[in-house]
N, C-alpha and C. Protein backbone atom coordinates (compact mmCIF):
# COMPACT_ATOMS: atom_id res chain seq x y z
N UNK A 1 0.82 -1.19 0.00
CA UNK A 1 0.00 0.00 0.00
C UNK A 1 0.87 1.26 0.00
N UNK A 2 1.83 1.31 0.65
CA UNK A 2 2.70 2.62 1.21
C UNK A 2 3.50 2.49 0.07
N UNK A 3 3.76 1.84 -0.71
CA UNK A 3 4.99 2.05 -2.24
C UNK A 3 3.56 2.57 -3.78
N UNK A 4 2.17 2.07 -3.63
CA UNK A 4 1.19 2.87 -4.48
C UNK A 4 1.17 4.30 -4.02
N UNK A 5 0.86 4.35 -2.54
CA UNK A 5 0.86 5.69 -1.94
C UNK A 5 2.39 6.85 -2.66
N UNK A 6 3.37 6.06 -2.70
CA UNK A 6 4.75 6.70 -2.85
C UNK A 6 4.81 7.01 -4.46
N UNK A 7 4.10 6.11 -4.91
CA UNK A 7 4.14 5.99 -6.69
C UNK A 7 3.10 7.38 -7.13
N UNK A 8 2.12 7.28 -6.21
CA UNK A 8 1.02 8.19 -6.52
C UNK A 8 1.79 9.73 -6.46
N UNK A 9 2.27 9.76 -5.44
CA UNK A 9 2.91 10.87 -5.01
C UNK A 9 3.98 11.77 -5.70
N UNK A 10 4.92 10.80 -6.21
CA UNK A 10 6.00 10.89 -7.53
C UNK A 10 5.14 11.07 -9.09
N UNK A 11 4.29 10.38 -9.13
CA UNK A 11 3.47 10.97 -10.54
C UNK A 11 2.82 12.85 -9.92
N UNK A 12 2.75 12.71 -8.99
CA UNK A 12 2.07 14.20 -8.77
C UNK A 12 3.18 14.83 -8.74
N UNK A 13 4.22 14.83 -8.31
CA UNK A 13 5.52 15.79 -8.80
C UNK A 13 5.71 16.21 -10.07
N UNK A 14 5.85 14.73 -10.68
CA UNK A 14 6.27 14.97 -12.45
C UNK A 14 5.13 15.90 -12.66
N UNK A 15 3.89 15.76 -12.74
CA UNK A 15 3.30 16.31 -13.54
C UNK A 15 3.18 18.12 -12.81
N UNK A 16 3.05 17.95 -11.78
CA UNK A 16 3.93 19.40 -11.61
C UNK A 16 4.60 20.29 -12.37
N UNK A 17 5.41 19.12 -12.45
CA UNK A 17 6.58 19.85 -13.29
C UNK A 17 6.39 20.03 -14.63
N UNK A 18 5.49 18.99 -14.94
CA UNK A 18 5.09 18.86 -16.40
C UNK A 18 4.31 20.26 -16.85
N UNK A 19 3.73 20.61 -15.84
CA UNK A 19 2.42 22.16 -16.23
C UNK A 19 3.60 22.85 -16.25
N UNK A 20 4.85 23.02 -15.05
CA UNK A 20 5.54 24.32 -15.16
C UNK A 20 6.06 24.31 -16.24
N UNK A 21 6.71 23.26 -17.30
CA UNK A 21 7.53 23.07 -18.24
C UNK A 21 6.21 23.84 -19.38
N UNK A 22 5.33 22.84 -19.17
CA UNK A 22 4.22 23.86 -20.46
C UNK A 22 4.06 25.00 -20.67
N UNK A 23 4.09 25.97 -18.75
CA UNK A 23 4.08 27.17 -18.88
C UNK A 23 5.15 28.23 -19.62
N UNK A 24 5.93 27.16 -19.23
CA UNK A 24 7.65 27.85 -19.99
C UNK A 24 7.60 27.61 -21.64
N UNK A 25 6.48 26.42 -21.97
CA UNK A 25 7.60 26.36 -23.57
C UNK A 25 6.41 26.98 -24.87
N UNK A 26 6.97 28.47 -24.80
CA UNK A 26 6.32 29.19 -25.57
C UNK A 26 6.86 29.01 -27.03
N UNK A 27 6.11 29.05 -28.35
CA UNK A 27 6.21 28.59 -29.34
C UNK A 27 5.43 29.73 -30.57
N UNK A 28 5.56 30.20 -31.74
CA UNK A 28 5.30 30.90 -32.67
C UNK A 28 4.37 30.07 -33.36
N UNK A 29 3.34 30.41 -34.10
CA UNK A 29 2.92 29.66 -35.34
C UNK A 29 2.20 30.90 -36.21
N UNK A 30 2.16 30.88 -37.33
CA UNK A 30 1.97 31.44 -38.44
C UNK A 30 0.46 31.13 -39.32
N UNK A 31 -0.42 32.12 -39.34
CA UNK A 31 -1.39 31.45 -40.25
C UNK A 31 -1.19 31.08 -41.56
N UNK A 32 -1.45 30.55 -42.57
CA UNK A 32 -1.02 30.00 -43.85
C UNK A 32 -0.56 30.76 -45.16
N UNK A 33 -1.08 31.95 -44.54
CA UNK A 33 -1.30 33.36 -45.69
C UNK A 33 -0.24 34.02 -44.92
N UNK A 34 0.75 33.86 -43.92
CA UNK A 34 1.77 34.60 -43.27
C UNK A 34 0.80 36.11 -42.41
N UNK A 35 -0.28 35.99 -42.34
CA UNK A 35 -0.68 37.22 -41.86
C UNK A 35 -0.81 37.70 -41.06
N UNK A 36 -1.10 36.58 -39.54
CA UNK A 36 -1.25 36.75 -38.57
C UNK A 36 0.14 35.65 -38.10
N UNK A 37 0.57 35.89 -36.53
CA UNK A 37 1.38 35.04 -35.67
C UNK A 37 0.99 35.50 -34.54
N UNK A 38 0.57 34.28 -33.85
CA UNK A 38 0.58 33.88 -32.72
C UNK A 38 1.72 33.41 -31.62
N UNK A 39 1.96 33.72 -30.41
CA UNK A 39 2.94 33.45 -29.98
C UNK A 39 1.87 32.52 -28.55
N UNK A 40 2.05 31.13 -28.01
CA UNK A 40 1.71 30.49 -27.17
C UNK A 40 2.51 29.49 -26.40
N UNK A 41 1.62 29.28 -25.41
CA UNK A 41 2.43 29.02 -24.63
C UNK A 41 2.13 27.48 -24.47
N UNK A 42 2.72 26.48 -23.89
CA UNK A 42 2.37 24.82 -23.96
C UNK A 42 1.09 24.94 -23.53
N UNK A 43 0.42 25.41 -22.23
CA UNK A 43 -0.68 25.60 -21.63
C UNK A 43 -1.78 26.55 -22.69
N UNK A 44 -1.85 26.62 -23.82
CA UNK A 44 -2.69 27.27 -24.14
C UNK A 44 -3.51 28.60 -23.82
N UNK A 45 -2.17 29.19 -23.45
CA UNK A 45 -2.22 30.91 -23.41
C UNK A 45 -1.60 31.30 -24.59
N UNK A 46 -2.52 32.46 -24.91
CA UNK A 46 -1.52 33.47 -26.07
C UNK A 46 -1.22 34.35 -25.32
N UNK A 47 0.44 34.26 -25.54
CA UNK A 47 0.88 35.20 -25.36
C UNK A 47 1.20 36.64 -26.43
N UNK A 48 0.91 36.53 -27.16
CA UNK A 48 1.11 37.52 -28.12
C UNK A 48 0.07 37.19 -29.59
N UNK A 49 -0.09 38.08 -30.22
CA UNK A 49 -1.05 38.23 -31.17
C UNK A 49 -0.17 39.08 -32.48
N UNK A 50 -0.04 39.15 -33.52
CA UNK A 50 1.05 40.19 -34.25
C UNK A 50 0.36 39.82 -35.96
N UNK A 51 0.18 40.91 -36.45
CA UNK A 51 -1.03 41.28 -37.81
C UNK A 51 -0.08 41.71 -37.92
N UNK A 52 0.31 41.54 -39.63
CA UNK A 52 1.27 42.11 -40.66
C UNK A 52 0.50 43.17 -40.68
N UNK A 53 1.73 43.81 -40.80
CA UNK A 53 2.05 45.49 -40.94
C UNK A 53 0.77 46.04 -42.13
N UNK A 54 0.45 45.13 -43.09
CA UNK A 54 -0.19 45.77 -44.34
C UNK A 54 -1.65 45.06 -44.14
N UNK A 55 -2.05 44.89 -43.08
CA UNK A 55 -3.78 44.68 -42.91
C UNK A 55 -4.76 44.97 -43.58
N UNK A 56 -4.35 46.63 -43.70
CA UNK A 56 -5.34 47.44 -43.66
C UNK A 56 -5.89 47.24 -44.85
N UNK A 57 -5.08 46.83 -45.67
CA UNK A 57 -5.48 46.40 -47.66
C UNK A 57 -6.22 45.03 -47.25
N UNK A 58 -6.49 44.25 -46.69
CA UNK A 58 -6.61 42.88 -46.24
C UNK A 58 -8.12 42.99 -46.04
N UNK A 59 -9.39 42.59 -46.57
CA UNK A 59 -10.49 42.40 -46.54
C UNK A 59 -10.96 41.51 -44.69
N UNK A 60 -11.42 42.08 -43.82
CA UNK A 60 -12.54 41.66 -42.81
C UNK A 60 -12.14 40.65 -42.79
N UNK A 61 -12.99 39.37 -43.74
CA UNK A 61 -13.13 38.11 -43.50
C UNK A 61 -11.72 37.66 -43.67
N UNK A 62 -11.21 37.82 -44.14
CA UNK A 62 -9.32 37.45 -44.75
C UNK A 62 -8.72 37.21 -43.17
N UNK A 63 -9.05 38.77 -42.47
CA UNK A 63 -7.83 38.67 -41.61
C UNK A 63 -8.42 37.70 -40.35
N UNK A 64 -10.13 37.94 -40.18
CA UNK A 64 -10.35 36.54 -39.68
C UNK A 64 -10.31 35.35 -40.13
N UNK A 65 -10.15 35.20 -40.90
CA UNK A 65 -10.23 33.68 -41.41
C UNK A 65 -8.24 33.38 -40.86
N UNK A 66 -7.62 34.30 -41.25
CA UNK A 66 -6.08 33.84 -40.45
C UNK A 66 -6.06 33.78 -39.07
N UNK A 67 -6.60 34.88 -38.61
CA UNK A 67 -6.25 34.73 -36.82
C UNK A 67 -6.85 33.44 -36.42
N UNK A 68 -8.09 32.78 -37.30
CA UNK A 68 -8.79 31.50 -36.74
C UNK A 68 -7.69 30.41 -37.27
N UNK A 69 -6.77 30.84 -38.34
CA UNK A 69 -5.80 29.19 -38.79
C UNK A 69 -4.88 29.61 -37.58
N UNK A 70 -4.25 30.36 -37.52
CA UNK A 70 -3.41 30.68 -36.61
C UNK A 70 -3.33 29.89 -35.05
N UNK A 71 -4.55 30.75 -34.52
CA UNK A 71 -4.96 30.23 -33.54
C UNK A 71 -4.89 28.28 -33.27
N UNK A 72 -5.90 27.62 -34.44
CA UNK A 72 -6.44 26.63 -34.22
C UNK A 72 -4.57 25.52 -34.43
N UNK A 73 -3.68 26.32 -35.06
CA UNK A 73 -2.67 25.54 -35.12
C UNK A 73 -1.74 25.70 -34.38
N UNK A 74 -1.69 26.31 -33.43
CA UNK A 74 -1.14 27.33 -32.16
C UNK A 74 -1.87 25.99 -31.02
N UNK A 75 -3.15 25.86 -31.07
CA UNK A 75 -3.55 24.63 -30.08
C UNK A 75 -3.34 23.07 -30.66
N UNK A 76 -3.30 22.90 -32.09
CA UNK A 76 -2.58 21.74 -32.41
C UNK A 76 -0.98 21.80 -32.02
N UNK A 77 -0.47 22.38 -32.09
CA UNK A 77 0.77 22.30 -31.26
C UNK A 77 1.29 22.33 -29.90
N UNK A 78 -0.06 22.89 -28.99
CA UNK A 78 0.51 22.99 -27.84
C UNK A 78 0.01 21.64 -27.34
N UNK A 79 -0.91 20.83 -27.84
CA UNK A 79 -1.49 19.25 -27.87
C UNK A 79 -0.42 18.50 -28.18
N UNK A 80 0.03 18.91 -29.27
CA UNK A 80 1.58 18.21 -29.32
C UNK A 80 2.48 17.97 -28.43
N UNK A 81 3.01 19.10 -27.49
CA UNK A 81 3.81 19.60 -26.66
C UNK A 81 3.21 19.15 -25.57
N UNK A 82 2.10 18.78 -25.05
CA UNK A 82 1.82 18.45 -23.61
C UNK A 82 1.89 16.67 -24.00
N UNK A 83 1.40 15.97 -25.43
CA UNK A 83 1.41 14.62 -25.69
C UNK A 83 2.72 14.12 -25.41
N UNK A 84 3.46 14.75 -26.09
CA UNK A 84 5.05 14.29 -25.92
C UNK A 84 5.83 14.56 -24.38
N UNK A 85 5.34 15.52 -23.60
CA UNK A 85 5.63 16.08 -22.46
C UNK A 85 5.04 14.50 -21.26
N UNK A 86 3.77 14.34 -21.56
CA UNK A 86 3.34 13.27 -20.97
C UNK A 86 3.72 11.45 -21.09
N UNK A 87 4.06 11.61 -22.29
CA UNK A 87 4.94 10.18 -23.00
C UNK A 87 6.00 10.02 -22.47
N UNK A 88 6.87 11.13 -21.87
CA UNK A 88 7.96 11.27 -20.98
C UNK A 88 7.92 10.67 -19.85
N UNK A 89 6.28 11.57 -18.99
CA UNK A 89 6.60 10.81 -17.68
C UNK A 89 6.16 9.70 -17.40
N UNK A 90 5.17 8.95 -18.63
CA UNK A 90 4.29 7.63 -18.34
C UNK A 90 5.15 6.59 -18.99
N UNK A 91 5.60 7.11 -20.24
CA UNK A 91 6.47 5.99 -21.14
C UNK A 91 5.76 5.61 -22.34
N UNK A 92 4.36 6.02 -22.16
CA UNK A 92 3.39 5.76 -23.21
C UNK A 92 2.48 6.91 -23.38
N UNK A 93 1.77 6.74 -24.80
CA UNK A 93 0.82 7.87 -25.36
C UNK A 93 -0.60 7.38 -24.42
N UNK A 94 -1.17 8.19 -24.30
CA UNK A 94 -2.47 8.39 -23.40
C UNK A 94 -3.47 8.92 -24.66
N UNK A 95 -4.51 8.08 -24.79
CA UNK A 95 -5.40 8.66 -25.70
C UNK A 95 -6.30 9.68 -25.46
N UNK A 96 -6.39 10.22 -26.79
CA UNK A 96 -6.78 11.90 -26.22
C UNK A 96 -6.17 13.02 -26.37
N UNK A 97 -4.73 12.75 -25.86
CA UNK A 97 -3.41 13.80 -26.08
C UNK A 97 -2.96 13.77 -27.27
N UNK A 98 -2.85 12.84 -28.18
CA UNK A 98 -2.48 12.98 -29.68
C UNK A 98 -2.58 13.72 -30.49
């Protein structure tokens, strides 16, 4: 009982550490049209938001339709980054995280 108790306890560290590491590993992604970049963080914060300089020629729907690729590949990557982060401390993929 007292070595599950000890096992339990050591997975709650790692993964500790695992959120602080997410909080730290901030990453760029680009919408497809280069128009928008996103800057995020493993945890799925943006930290930064950044619209090319020449917007203003850029039609409404255009520059939303980038901030939404942007975005949505900004959280395919930080899914990435917590999958592989977690494969670390288990040894195996966990479905779901992929």
């Amino acid at each position: 009982m007292f070595d599950k108790m000890k096992a339990l306890m050591d997975m709650q560290k790692k993964m500790q550490e695992m959120k602080r590491e997410l909080d730290a590993a901030n990453f760029d992604v680009q919408s497809h049209d280069g128009l928008v970049k996103i800057t995020m963080n493993g945890s799925q914060e943006v930290k930064e938001v950044i619209i090319r300089e020449n917007f203003k020629e850029t039609e409404k729907s255009t520059l939303e339709k980038a901030i939404k690729d942007a975005y949505n590949i900004a959280i395919k990557r930080s899914h990435d980054i917590a999958a592989s982060k977690m494969k670390d401390i288990t040894g195996f993929n966990l479905p779901g995280l992929v």
